[in-house]
Structure formats: structure tokens, C-alpha cells
C-alpha atoms as a PDB file:
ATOM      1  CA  UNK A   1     -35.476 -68.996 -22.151  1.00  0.00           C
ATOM      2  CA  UNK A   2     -36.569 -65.507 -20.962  1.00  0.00           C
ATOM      3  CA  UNK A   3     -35.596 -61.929 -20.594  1.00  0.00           C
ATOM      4  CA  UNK A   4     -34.900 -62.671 -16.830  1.00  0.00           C
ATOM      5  CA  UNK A   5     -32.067 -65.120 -17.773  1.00  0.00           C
ATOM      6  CA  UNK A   6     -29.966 -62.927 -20.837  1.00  0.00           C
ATOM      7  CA  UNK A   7     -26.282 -62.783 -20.666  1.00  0.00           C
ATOM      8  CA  UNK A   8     -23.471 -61.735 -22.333  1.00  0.00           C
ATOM      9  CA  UNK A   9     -21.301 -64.392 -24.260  1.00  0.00           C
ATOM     10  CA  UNK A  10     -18.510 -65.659 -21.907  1.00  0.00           C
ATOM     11  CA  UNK A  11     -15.356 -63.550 -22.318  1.00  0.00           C
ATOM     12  CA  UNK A  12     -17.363 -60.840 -24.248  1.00  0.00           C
ATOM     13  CA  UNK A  13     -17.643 -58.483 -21.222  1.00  0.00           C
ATOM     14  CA  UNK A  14     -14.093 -57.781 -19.308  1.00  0.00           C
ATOM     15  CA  UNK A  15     -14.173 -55.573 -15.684  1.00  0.00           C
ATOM     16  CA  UNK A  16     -12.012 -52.392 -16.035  1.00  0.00           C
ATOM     17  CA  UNK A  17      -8.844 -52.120 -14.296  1.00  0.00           C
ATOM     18  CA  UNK A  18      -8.946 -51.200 -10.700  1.00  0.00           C
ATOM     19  CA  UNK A  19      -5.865 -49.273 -10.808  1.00  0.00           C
ATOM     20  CA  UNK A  20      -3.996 -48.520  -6.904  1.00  0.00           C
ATOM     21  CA  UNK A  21      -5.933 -50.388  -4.703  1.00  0.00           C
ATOM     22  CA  UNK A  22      -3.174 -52.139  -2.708  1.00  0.00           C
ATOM     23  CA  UNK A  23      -0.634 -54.699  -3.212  1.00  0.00           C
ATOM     24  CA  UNK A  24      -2.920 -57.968  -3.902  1.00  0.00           C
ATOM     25  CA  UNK A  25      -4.342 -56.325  -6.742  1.00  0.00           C
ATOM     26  CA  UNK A  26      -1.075 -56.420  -8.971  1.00  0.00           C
ATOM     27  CA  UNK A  27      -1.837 -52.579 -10.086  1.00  0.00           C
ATOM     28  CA  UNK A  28      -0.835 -51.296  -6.450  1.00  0.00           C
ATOM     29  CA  UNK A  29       2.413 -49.425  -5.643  1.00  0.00           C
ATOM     30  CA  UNK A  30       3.125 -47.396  -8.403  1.00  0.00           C
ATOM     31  CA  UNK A  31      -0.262 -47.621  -9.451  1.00  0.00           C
ATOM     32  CA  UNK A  32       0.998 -48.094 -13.459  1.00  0.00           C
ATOM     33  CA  UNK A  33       2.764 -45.180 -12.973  1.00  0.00           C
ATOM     34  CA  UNK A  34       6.235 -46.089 -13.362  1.00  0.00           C
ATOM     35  CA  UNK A  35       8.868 -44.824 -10.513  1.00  0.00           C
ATOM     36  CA  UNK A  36       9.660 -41.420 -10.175  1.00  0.00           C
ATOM     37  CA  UNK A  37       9.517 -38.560 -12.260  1.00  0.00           C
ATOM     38  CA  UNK A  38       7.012 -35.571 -13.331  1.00  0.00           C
ATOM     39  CA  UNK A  39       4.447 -38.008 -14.730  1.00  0.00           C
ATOM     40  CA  UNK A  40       4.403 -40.114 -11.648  1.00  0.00           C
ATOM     41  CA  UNK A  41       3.142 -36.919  -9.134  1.00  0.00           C
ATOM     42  CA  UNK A  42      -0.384 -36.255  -8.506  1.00  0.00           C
ATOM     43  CA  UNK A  43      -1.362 -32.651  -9.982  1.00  0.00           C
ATOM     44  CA  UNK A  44       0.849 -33.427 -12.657  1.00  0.00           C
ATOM     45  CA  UNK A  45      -0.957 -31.975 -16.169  1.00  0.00           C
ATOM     46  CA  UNK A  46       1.093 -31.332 -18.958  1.00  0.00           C
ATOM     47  CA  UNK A  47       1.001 -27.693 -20.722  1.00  0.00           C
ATOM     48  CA  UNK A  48      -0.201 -27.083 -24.212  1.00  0.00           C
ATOM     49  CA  UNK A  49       2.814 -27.115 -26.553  1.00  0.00           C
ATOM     50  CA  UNK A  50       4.785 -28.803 -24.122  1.00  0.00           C
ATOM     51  CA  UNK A  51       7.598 -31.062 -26.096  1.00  0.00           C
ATOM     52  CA  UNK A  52       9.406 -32.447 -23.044  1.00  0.00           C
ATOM     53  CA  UNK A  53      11.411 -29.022 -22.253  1.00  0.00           C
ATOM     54  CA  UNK A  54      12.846 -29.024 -25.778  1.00  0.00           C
ATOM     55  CA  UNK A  55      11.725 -25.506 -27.311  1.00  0.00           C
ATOM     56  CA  UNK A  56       8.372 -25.834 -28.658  1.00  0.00           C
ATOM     57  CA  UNK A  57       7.219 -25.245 -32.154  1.00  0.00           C
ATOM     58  CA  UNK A  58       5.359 -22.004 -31.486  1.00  0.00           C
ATOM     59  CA  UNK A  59       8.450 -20.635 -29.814  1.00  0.00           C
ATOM     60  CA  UNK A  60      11.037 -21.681 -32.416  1.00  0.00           C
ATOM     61  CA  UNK A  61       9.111 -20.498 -35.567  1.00  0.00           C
ATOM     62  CA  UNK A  62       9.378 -16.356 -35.535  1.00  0.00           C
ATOM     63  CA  UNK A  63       6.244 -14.264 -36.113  1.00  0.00           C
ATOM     64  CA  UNK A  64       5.475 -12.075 -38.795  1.00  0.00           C
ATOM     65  CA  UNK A  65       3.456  -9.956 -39.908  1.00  0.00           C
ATOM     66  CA  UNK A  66       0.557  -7.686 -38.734  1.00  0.00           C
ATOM     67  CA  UNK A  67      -3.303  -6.608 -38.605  1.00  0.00           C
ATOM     68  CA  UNK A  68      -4.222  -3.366 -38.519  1.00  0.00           C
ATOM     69  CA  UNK A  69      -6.520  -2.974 -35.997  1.00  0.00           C
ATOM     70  CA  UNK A  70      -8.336   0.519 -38.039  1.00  0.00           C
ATOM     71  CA  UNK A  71      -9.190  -1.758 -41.189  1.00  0.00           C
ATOM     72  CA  UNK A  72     -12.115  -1.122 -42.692  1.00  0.00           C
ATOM     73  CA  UNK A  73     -13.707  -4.158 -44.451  1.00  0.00           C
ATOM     74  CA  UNK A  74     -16.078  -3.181 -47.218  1.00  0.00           C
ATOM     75  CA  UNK A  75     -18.307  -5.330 -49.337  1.00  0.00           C
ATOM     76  CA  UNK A  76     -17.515  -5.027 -52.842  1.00  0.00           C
ATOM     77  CA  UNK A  77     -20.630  -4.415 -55.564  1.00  0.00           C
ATOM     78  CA  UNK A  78     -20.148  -3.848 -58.613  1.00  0.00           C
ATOM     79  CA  UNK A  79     -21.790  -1.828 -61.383  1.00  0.00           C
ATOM     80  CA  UNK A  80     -23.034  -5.065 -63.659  1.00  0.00           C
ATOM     81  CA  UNK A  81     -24.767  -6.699 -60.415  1.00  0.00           C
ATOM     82  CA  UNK A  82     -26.312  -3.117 -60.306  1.00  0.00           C
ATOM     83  CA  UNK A  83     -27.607  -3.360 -63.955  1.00  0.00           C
ATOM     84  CA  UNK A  84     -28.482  -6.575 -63.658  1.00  0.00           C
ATOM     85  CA  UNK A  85     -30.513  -5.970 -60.335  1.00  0.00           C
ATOM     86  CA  UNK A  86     -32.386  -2.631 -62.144  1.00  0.00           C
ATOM     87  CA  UNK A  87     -33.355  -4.354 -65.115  1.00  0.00           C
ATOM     88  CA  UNK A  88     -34.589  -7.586 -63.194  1.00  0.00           C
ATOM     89  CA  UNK A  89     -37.180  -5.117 -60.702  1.00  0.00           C
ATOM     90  CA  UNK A  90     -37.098  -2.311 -62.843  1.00  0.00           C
ATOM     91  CA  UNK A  91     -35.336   0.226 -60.183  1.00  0.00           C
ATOM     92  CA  UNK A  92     -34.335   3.792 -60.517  1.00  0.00           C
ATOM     93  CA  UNK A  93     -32.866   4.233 -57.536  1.00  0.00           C
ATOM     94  CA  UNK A  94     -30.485   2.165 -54.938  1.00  0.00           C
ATOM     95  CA  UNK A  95     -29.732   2.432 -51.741  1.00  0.00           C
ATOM     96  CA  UNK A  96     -28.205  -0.391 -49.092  1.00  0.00           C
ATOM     97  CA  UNK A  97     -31.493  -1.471 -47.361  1.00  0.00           C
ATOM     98  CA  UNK A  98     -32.146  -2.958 -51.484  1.00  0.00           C
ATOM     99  CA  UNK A  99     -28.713  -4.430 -51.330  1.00  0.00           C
ATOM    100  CA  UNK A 100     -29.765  -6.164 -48.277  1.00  0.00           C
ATOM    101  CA  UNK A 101     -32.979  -7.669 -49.141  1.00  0.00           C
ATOM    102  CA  UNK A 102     -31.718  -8.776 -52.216  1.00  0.00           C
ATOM    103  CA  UNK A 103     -29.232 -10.647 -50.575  1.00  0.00           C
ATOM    104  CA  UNK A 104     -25.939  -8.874 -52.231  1.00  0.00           C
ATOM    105  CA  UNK A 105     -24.849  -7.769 -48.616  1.00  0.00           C
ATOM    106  CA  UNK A 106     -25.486  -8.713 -44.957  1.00  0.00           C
ATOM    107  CA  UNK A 107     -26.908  -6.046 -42.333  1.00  0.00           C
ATOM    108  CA  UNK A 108     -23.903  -4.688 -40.696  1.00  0.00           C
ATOM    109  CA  UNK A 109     -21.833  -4.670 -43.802  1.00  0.00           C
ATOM    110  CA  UNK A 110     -20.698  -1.468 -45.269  1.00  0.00           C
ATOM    111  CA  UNK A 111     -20.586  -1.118 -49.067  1.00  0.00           C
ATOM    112  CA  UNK A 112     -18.014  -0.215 -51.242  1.00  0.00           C
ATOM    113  CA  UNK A 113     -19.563   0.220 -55.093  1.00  0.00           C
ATOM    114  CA  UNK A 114     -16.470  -1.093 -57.203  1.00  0.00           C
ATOM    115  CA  UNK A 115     -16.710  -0.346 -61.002  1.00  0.00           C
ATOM    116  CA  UNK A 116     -16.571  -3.425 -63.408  1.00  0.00           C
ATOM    117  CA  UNK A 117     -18.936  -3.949 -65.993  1.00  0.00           C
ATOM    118  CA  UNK A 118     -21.030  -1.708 -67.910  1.00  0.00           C
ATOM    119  CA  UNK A 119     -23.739   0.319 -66.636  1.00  0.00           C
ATOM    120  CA  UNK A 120     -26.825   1.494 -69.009  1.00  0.00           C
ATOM    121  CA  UNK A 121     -29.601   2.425 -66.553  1.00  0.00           C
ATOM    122  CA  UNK A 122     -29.204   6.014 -64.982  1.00  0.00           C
ATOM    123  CA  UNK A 123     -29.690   5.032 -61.149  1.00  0.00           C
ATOM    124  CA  UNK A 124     -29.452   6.896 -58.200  1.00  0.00           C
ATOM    125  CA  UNK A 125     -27.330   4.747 -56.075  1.00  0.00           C
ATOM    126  CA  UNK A 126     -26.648   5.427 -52.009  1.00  0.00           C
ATOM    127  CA  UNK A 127     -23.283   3.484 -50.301  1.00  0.00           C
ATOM    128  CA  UNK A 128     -20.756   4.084 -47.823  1.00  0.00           C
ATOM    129  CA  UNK A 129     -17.999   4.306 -50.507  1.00  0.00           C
ATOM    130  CA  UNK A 130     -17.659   4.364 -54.375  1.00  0.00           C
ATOM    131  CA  UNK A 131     -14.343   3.696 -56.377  1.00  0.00           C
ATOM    132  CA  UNK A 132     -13.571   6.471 -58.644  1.00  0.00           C
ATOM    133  CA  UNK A 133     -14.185   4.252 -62.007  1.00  0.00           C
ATOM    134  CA  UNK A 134     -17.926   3.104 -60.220  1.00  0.00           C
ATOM    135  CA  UNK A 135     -18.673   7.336 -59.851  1.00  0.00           C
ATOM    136  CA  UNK A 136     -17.833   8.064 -63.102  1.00  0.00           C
ATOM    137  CA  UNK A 137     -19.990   5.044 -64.656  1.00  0.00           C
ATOM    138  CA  UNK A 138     -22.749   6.253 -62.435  1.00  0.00           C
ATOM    139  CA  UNK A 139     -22.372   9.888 -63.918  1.00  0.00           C
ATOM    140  CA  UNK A 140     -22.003   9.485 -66.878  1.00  0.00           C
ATOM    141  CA  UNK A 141     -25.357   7.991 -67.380  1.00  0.00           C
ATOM    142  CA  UNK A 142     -26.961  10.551 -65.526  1.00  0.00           C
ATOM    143  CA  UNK A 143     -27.241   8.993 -62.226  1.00  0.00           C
ATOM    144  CA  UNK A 144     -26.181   9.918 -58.706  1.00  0.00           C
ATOM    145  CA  UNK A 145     -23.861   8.459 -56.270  1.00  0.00           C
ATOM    146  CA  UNK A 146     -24.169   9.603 -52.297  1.00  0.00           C
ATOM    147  CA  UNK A 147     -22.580   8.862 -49.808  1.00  0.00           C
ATOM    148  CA  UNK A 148     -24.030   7.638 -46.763  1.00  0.00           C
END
């Protein structure tokens, strides 16, 4: 007993079916086809959706709805992650590049200061956009909110 000599257990391994190659073969003719019929032609590939020429799903259910292609998407901070982010490096002023670093907002994002929470530092904080409520937080503790 050697390498030279390894086989497979008898009826373990079974050839693949040689599919139309002639007559003797018992898989010739129609070549498992069937007879006839879109499915027997070569080229034939069936479209995505397809349900047999019955109206498909997508057609049937109506559409709704719309996106406005002139959305702006903002990323919301808001004043008590501000607070909590002076205190924690002892910061007197904000701006996005900090927002950034920190991890609070991605590079392309633009921020939108939103204005839950309390705010007891006075901070002079630099964003795209400011909600009313997050200005008058800001300003009333002496700070200053710009826009960028």
C-alpha cells in the first residue's frame, strides 16, 4: 500500500453528464431540453423579473414617493456633546476640524449644531448651520456661533 495505488471508494466518485452528444448517449436529441418552446432555443436567457409573461411584481405594485435631489444632509451635534467635549480637553473654542478628530463627524460631513442639553462653558463654536435654540444657548453664555 502506497500513494501510487490510492483510490476513491467504489461508487463514491460518479462522471458528470455528457449532455447532447448524439443518440447512443441517451441525453442526445433534445439534449434534456424538452421539445419546443422558449427554453428549448439556444440564446434563450430569461430577463430579471420575468414571471412567465404574467405582469411582474415591480410593474404591478405603483410607485410612490420622492427624493429631492437639493437635500442637504447635515450631521446633527448637540450642545451637551459640546459641554461634555470642553470640559473633557478643556476647550474655549470649536470649530469642525475638532469635531473631526474627535470623531463626532466624518470629513466631508457638514454640521448642523442642534440645541439639546445644557450648555455652561462660553465657547466659541464654528459650523455650517446652528438651530435657533443651539444660538441662543451659545449666546447666552457669552459665546459665539459662526458660520462657516
Amino acid at each position: 500500500m502506497d500513494l501510487s495505488n490510492l483510490k476513491p471508494a467504489k461508487g463514491s466518485v460518479k462522471g458528470r453528464k455528457r449532455i447532447a452528444r448524439g443518440q447512443g448517449s441517451g441525453a442526445g436529441g433534445t439534449a434534456t431540453r424538452g421539445h419546443k418552446g422558449q427554453k428549448s432555443r439556444s440564446g434563450y436567457s430569461r430577463k430579471v423579473g420575468f414571471e412567465g409573461g404574467q405582469m411582474p411584481l415591480f410593474r404591478r405594485v405603483p410607485k410612490f414617493g420622492f427624493k429631492n435631489i437639493n437635500r442637504v444632509e447635515y450631521r446633527g451635534i448637540n450642545i451637551d456633546t459640546l459641554q461634555k467635549l470642553a470640559e473633557e480637553k478643556k476647550l474655549s473654542a470649536i470649530d469642525v476640524d475638532l469635531l473631526v478628530e474627535n470623531g463626532l463627524a466624518s470629513k466631508k460631513d457638514l454640521v448642523k449644531i442642534l440645541g439639546r442639553g445644557e450648555l455652561k462653558a462660553k465657547l466659541e463654536v464654528k459650523a455650517h448651520a446652528f438651530s435657533k435654540s443651539a444660538i441662543a444657548a451659545i449666546e447666552a453664555q457669552g459665546g459665539v456661533a459662526t458660520k462657516i
